[in-house]
PDB file of N, CA and C in Angstrom:
ATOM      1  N   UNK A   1      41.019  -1.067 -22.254  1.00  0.00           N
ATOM      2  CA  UNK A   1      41.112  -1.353 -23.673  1.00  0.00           C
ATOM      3  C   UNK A   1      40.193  -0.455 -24.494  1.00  0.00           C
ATOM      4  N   UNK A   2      39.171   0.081 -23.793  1.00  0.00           N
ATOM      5  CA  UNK A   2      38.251   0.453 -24.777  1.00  0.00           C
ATOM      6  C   UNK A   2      38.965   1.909 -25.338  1.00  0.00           C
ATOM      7  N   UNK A   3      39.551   2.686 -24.267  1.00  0.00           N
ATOM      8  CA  UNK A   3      40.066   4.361 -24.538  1.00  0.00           C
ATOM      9  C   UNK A   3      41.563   4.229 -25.260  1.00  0.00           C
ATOM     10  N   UNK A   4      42.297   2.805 -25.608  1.00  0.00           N
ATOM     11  CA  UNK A   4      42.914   2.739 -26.547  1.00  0.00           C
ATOM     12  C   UNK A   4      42.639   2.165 -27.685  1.00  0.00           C
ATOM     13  N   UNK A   5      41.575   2.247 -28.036  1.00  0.00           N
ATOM     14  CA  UNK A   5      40.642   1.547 -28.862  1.00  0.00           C
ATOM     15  C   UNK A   5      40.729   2.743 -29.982  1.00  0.00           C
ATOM     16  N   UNK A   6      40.672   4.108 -29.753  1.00  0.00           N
ATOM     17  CA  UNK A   6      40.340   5.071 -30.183  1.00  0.00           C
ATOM     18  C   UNK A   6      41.996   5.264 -31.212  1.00  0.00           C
ATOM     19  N   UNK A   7      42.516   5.290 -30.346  1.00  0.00           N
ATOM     20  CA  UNK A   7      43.692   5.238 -31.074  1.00  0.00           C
ATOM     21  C   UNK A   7      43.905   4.839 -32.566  1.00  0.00           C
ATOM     22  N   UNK A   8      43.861   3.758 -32.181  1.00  0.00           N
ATOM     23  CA  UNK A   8      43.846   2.727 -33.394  1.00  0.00           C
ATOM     24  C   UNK A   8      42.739   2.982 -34.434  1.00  0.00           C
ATOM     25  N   UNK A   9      41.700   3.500 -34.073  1.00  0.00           N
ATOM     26  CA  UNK A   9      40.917   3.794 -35.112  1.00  0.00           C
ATOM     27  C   UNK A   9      40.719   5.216 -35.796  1.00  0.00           C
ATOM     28  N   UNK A  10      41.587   6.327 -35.123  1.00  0.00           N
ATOM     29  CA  UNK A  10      41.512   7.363 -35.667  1.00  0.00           C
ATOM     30  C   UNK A  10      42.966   6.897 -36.596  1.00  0.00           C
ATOM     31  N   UNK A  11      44.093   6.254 -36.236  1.00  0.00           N
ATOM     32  CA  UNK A  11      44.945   6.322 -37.211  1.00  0.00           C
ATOM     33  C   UNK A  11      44.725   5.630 -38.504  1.00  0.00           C
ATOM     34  N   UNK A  12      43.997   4.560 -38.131  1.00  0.00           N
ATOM     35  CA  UNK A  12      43.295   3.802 -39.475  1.00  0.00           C
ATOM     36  C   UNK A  12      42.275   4.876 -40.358  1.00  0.00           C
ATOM     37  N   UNK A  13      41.405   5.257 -39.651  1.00  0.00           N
ATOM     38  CA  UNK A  13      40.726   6.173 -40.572  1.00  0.00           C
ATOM     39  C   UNK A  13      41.191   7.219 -41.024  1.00  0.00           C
ATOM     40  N   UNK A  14      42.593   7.547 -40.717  1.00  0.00           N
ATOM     41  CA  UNK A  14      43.480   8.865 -41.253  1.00  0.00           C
ATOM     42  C   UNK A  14      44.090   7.934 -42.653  1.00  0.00           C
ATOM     43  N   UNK A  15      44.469   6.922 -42.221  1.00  0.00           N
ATOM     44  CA  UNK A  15      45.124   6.529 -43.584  1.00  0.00           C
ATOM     45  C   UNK A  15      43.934   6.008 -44.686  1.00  0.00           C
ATOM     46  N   UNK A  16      43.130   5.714 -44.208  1.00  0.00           N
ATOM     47  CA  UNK A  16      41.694   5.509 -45.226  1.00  0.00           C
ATOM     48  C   UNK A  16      41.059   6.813 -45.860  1.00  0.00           C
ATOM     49  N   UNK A  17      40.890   7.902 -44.901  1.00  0.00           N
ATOM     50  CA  UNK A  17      40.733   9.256 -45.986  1.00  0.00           C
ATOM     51  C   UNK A  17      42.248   9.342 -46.819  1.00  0.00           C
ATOM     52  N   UNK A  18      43.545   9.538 -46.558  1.00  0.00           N
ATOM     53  CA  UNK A  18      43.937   9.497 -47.180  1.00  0.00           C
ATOM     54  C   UNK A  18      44.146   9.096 -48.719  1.00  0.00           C
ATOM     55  N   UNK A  19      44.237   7.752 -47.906  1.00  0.00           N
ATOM     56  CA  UNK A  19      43.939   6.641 -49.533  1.00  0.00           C
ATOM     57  C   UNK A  19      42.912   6.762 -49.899  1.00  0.00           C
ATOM     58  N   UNK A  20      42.062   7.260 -49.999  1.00  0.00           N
ATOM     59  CA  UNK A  20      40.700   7.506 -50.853  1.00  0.00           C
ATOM     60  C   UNK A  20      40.670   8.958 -50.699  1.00  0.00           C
ATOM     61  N   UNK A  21      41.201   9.869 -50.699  1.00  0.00           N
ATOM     62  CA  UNK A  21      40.925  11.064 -51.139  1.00  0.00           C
ATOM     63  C   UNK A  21      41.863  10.722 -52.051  1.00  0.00           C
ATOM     64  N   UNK A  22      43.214  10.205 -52.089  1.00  0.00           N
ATOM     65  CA  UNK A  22      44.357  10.419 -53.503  1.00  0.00           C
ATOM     66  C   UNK A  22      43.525   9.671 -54.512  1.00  0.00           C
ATOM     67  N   UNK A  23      42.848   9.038 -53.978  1.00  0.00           N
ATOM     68  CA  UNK A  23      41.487   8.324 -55.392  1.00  0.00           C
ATOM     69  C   UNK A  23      40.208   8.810 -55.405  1.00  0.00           C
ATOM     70  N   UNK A  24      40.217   9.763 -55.143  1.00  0.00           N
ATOM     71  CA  UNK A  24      38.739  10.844 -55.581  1.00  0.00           C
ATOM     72  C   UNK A  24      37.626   9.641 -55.070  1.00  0.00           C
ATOM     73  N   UNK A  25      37.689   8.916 -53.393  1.00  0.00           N
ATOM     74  CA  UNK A  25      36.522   8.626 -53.103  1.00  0.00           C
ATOM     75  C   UNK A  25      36.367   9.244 -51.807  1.00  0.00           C
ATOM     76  N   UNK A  26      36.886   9.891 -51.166  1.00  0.00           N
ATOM     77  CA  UNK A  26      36.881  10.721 -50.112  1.00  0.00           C
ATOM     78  C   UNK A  26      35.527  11.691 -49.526  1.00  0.00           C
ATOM     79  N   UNK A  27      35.990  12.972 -50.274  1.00  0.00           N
ATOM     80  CA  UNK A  27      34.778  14.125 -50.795  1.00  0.00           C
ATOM     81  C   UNK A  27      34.183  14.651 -49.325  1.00  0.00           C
ATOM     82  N   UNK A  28      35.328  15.055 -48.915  1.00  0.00           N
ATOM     83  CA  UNK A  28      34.903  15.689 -48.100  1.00  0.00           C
ATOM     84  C   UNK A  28      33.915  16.687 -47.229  1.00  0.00           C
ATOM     85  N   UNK A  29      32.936  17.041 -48.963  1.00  0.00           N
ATOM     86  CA  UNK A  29      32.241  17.738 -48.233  1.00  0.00           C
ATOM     87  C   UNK A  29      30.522  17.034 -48.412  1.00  0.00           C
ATOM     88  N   UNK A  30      30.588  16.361 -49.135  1.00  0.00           N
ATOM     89  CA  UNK A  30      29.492  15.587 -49.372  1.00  0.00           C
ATOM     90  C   UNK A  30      29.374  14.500 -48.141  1.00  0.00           C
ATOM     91  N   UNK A  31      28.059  14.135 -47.115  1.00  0.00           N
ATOM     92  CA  UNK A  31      27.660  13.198 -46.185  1.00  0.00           C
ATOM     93  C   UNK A  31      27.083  11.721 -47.204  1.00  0.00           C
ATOM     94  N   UNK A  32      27.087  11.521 -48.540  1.00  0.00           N
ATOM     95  CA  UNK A  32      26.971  10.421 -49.144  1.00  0.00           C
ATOM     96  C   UNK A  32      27.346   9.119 -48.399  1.00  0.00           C
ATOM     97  N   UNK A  33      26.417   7.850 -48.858  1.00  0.00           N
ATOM     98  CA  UNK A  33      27.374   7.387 -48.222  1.00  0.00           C
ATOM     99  C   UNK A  33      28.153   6.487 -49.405  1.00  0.00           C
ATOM    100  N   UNK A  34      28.393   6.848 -50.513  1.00  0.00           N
ATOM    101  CA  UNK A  34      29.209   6.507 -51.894  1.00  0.00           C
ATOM    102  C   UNK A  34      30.721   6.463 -50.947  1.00  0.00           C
ATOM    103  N   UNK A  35      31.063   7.696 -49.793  1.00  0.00           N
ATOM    104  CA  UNK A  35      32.276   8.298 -50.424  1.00  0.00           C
ATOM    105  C   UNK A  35      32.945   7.800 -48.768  1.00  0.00           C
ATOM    106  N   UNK A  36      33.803   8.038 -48.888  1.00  0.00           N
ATOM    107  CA  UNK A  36      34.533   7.729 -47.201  1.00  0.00           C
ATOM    108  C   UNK A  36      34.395   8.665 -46.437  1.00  0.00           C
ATOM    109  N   UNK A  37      34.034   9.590 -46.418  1.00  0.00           N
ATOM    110  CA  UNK A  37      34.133  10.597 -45.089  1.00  0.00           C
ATOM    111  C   UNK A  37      32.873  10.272 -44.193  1.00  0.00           C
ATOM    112  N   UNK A  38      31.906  10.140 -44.540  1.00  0.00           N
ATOM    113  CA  UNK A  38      30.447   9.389 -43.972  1.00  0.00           C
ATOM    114  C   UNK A  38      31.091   8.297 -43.181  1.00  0.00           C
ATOM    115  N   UNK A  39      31.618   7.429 -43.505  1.00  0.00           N
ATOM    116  CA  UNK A  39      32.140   6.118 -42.595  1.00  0.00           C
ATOM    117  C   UNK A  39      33.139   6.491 -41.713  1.00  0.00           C
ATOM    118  N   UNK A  40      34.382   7.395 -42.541  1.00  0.00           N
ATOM    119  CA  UNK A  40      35.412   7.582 -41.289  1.00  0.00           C
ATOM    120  C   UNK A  40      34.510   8.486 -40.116  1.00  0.00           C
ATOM    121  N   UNK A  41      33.770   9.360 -40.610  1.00  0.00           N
ATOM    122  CA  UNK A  41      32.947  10.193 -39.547  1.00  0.00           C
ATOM    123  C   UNK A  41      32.703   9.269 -38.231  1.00  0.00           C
ATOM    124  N   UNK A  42      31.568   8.055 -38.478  1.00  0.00           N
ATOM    125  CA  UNK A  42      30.752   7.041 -37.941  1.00  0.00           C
ATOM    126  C   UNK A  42      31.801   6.533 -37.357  1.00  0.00           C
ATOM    127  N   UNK A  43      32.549   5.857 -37.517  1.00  0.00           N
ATOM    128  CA  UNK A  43      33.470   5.320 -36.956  1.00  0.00           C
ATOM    129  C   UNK A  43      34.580   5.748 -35.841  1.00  0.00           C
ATOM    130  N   UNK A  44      35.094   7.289 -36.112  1.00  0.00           N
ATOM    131  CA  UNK A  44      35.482   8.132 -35.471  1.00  0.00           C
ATOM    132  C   UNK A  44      34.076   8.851 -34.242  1.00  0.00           C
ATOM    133  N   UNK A  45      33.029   8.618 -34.593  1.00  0.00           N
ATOM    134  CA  UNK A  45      32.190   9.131 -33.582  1.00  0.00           C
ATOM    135  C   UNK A  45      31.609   8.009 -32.356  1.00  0.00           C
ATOM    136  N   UNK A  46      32.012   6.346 -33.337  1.00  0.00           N
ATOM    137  CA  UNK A  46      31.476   5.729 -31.773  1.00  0.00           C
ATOM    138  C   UNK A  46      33.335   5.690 -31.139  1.00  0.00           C
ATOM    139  N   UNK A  47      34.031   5.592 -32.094  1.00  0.00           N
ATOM    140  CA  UNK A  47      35.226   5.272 -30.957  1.00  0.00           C
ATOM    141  C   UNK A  47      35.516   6.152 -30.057  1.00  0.00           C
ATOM    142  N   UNK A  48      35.398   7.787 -30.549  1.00  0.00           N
ATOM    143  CA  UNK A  48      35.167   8.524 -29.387  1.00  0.00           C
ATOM    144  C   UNK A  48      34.291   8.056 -27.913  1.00  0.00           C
ATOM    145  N   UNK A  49      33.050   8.428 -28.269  1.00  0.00           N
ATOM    146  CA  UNK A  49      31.711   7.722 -27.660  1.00  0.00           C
ATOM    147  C   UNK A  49      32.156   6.849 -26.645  1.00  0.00           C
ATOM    148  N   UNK A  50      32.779   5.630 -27.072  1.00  0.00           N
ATOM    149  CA  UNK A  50      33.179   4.568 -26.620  1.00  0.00           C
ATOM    150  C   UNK A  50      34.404   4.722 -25.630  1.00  0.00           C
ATOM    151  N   UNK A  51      35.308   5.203 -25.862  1.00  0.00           N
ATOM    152  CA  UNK A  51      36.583   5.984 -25.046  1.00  0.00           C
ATOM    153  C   UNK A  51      36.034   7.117 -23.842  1.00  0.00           C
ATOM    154  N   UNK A  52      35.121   7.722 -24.103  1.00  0.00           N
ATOM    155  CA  UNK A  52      34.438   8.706 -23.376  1.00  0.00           C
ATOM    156  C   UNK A  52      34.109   7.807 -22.232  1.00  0.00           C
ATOM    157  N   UNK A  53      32.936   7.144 -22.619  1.00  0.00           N
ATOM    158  CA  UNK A  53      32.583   5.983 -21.789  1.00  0.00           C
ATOM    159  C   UNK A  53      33.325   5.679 -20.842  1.00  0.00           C
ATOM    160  N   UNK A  54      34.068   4.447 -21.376  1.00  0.00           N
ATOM    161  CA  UNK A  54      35.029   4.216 -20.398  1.00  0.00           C
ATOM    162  C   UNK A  54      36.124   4.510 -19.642  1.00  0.00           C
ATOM    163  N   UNK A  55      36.315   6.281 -20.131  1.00  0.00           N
ATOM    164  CA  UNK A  55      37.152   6.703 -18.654  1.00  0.00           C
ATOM    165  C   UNK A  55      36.335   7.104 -17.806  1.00  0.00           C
ATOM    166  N   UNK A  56      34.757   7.131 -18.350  1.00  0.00           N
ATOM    167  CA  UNK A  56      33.983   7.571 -17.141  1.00  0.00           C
ATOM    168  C   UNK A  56      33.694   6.236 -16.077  1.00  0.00           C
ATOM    169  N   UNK A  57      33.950   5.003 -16.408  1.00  0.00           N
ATOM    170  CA  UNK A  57      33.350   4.047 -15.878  1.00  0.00           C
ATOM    171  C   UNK A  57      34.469   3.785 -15.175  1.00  0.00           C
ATOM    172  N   UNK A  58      35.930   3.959 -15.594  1.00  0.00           N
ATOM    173  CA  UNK A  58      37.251   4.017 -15.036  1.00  0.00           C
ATOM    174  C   UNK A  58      37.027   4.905 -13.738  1.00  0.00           C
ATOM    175  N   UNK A  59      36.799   6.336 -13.903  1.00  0.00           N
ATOM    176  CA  UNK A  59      36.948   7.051 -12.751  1.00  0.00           C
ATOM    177  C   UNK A  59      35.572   6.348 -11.514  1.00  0.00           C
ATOM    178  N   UNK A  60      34.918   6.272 -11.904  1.00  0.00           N
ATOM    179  CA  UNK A  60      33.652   6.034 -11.112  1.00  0.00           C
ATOM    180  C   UNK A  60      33.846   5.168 -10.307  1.00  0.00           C
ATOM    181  N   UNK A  61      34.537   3.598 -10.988  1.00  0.00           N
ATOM    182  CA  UNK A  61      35.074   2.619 -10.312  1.00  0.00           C
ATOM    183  C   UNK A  61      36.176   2.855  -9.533  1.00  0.00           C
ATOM    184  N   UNK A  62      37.102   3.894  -9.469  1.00  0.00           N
ATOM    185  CA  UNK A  62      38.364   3.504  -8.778  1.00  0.00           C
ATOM    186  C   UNK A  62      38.031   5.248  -8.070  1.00  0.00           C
ATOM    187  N   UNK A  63      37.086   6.148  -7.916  1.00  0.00           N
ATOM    188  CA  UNK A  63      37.280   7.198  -7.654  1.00  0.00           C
ATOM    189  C   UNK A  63      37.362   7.098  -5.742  1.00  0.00           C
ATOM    190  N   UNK A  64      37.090   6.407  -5.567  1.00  0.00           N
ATOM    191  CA  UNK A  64      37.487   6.364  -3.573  1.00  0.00           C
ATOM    192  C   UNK A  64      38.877   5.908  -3.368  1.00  0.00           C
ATOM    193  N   UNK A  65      39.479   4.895  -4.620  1.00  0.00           N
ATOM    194  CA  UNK A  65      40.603   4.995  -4.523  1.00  0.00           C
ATOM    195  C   UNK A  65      42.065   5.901  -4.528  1.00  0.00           C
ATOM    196  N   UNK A  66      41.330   6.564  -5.570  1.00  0.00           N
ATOM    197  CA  UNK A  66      42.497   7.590  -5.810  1.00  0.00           C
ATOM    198  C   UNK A  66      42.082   9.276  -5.526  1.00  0.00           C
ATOM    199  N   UNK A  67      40.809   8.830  -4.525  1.00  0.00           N
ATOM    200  CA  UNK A  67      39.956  10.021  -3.826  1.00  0.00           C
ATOM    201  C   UNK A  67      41.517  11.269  -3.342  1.00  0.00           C
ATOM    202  N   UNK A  68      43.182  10.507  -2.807  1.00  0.00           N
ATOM    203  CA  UNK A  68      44.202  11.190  -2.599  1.00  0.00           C
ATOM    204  C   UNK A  68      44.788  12.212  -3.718  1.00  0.00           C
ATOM    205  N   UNK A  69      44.863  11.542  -4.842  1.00  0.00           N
ATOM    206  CA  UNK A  69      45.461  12.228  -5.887  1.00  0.00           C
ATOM    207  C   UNK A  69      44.868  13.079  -6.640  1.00  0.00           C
ATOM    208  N   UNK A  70      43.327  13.480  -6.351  1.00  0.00           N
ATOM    209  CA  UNK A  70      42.360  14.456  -6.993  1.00  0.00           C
ATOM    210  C   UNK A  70      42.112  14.213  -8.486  1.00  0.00           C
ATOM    211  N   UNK A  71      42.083  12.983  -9.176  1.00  0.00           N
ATOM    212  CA  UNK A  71      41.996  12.968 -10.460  1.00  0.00           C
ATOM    213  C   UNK A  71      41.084  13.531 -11.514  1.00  0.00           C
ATOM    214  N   UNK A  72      40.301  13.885 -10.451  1.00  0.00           N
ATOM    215  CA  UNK A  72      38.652  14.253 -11.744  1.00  0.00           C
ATOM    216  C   UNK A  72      38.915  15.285 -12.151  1.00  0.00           C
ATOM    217  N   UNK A  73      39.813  16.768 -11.758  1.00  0.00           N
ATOM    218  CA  UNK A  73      39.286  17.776 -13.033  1.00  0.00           C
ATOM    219  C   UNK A  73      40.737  17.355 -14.064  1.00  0.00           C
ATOM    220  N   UNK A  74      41.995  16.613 -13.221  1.00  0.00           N
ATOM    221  CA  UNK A  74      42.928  16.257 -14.389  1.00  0.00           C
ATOM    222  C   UNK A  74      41.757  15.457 -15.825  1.00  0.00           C
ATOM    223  N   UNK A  75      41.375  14.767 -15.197  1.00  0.00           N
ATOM    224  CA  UNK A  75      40.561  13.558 -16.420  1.00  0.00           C
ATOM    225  C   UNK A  75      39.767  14.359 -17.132  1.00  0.00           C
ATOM    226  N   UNK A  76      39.110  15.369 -16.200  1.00  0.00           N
ATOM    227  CA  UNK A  76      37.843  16.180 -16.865  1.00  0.00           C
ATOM    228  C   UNK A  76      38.480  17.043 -18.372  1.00  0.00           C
ATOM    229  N   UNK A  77      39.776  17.653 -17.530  1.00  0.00           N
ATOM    230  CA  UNK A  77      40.255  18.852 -18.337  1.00  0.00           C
ATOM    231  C   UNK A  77      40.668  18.370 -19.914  1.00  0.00           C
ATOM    232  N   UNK A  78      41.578  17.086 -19.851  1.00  0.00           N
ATOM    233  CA  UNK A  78      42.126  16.577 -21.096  1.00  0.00           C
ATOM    234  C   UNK A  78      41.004  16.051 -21.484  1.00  0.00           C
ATOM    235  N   UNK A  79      40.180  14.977 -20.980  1.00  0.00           N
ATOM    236  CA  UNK A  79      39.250  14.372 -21.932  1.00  0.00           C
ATOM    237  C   UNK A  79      38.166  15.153 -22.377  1.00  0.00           C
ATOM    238  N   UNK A  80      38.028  16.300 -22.084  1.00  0.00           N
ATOM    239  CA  UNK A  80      36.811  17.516 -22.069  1.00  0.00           C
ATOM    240  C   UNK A  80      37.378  18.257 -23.705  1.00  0.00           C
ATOM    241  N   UNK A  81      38.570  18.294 -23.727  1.00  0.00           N
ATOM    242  CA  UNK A  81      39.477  19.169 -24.665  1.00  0.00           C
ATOM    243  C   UNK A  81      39.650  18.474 -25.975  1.00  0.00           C
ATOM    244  N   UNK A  82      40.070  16.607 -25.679  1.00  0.00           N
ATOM    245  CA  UNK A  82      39.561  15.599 -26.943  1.00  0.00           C
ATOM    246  C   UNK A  82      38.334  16.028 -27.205  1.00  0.00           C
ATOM    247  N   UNK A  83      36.977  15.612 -26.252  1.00  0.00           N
ATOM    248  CA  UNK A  83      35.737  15.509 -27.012  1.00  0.00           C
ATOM    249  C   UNK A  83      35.254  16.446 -27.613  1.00  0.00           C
ATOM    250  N   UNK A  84      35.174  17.796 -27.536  1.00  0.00           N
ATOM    251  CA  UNK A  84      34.777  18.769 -27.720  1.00  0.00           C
ATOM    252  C   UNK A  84      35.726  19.045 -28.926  1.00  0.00           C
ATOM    253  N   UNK A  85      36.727  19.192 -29.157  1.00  0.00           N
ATOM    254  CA  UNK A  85      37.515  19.363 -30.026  1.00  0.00           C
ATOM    255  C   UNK A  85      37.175  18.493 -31.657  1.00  0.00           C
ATOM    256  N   UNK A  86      36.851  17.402 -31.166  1.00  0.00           N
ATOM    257  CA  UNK A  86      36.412  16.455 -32.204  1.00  0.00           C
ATOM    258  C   UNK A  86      34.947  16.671 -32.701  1.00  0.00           C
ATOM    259  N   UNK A  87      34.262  17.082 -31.706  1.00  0.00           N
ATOM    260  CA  UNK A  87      32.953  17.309 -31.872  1.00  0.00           C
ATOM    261  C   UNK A  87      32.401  18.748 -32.838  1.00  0.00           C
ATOM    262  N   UNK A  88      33.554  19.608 -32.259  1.00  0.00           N
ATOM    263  CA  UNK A  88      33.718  21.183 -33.205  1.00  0.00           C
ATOM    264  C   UNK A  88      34.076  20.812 -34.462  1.00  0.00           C
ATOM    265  N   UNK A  89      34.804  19.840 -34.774  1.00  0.00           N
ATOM    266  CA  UNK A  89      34.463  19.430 -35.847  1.00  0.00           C
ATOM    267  C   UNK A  89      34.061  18.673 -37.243  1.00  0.00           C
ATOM    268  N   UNK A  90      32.853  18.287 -36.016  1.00  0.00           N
ATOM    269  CA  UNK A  90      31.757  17.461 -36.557  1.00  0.00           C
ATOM    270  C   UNK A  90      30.886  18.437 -36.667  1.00  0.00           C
ATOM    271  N   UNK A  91      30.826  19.204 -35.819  1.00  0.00           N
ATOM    272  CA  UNK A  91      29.804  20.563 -36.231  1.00  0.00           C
ATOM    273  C   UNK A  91      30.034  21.582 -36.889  1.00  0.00           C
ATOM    274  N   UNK A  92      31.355  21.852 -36.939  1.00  0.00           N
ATOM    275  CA  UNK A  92      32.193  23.316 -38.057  1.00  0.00           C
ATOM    276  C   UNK A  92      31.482  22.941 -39.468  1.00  0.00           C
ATOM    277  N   UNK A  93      32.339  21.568 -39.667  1.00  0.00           N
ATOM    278  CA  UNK A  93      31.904  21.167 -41.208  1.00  0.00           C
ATOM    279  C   UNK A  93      31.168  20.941 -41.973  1.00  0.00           C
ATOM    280  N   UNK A  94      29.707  20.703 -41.523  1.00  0.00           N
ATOM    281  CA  UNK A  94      28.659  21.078 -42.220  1.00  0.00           C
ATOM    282  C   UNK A  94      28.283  22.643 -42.129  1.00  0.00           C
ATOM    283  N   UNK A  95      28.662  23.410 -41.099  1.00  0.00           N
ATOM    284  CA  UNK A  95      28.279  25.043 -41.064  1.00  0.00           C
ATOM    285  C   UNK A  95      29.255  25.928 -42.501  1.00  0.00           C
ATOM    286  N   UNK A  96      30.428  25.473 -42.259  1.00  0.00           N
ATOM    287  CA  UNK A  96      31.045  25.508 -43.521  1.00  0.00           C
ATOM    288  C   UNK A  96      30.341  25.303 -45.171  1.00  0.00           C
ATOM    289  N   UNK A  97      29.892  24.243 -44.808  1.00  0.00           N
ATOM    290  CA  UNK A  97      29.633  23.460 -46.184  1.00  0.00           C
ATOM    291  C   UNK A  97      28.506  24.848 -46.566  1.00  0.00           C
ATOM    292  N   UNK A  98      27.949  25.320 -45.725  1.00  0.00           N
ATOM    293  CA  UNK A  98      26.710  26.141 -46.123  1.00  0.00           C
ATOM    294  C   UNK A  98      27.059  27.176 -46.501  1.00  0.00           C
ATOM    295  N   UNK A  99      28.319  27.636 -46.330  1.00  0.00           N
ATOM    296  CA  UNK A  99      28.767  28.868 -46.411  1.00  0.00           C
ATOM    297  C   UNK A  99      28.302  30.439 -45.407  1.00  0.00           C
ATOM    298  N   UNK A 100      27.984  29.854 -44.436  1.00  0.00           N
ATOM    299  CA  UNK A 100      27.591  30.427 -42.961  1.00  0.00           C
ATOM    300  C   UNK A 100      29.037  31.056 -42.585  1.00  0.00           C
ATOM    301  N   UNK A 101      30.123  30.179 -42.495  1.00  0.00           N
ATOM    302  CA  UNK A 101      31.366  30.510 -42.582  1.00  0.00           C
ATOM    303  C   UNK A 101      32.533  30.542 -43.268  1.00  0.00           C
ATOM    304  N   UNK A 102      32.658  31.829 -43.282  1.00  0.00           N
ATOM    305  CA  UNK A 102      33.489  32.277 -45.057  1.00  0.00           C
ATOM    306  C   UNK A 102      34.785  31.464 -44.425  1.00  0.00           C
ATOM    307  N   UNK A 103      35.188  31.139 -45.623  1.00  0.00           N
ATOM    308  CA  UNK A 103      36.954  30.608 -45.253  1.00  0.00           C
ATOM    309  C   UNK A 103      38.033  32.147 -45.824  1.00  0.00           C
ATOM    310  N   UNK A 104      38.346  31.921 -44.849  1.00  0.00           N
ATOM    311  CA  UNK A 104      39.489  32.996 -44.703  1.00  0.00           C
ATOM    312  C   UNK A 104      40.839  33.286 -46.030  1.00  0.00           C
ATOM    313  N   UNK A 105      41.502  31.720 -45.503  1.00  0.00           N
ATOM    314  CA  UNK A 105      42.311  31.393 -46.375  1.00  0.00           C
ATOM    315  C   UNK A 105      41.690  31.211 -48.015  1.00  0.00           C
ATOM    316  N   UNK A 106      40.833  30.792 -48.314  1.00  0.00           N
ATOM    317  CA  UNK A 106      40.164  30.639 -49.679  1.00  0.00           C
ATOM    318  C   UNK A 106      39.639  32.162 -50.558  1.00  0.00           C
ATOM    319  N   UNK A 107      39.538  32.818 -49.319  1.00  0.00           N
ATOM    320  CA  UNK A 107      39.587  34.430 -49.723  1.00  0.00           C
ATOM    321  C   UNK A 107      40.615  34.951 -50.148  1.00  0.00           C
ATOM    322  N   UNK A 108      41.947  34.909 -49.458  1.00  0.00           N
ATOM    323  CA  UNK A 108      43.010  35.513 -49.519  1.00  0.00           C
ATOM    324  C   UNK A 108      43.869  34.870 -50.627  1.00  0.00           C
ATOM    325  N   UNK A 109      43.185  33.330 -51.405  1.00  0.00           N
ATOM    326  CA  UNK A 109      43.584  33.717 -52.474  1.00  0.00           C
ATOM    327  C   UNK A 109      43.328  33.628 -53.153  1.00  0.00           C
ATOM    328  N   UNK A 110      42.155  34.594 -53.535  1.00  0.00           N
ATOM    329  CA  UNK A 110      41.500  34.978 -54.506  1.00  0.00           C
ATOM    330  C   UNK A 110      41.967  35.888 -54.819  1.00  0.00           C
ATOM    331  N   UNK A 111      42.280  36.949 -53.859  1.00  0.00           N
ATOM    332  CA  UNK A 111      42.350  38.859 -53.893  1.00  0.00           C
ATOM    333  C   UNK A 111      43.289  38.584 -52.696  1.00  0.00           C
ATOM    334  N   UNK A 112      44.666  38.282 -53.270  1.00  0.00           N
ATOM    335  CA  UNK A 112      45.489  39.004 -52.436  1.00  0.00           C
ATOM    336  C   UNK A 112      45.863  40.298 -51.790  1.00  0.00           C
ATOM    337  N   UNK A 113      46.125  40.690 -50.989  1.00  0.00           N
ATOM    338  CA  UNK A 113      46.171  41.980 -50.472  1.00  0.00           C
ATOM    339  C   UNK A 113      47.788  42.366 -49.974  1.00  0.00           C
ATOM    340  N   UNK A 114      48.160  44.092 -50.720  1.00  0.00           N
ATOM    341  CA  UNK A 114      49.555  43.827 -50.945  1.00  0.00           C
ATOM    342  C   UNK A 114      49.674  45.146 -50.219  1.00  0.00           C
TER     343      UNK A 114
END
C-alpha cells in the first residue's frame, strides 16, 4: 500500500497546482509558504520517500524468495529512474530560479533566429 500511495498523491497534487496556478496561488518559483508549490513539493517528497521505503522493505523481505527471478537490478533500475528523476527536479528548480541556468526556450523567444 505504501508504493501506491504515491500514486494517488502525485495525481492529487497535479490537480492542486493546477487549480491554483489558474488562480494565481501556485507561483512556481517562489518556496513561500503563502503559495502551493511549497506544499505540493512536501508532499510529493515524503510520498516518494515513503514508496522508496517500502519497495526496499518489499525486496529485503521476500529477496530469498524470489532469489530465482533476479529481481534487484529490475527494482533497482525503474525505481532508481523515478527517484532521481523527481529529485532532478527538486534540484533543477531552484538552480534555475538563480539563473545559473539560462532557459533555452525563453531565449529563443526573445531573438528568434531565422
Amino acid at each position: 500500500m505504501g508504493v501506491f500511495q504515491y500514486i494517488f498523491i502525485r495525481i492529487a497534487t497535479t490537480v492542486i497546482a493546477t487549480a491554483t496556478q489558474a488562480t494565481g496561488h501556485y507561483c512556481e518559483d517562489s518556496l513561500h509558504p503563502a503559495f502551493a508549490h511549497l506544499w505540493c513539493l512536501i508532499f510529493n517528497v515524503i510520498a516518494v520517500t515513503i514508496a522508496m521505503y517500502c519497495l526496499i522493505t518489499f525486496y529485503l523481505n521476500l529477496k530469498r524468495d524470489l532469489a530465482a527471478n533476479k529481481p534487484f537490478f529490475k527494482l533497482l533500475c525503474i525505481k532508481l529512474v523515478i527517484f532521481f528523476s523527481f529529485w532532478q527536479m527538486v534540484r533543477v528548480s531552484p538552480i534555475s530560479r538563480l539563473s545559473i541556468v539560462i532557459n533555452i526556450c525563453q531565449d529563443s523567444v526573445r531573438s528568434p533566429r531565422f
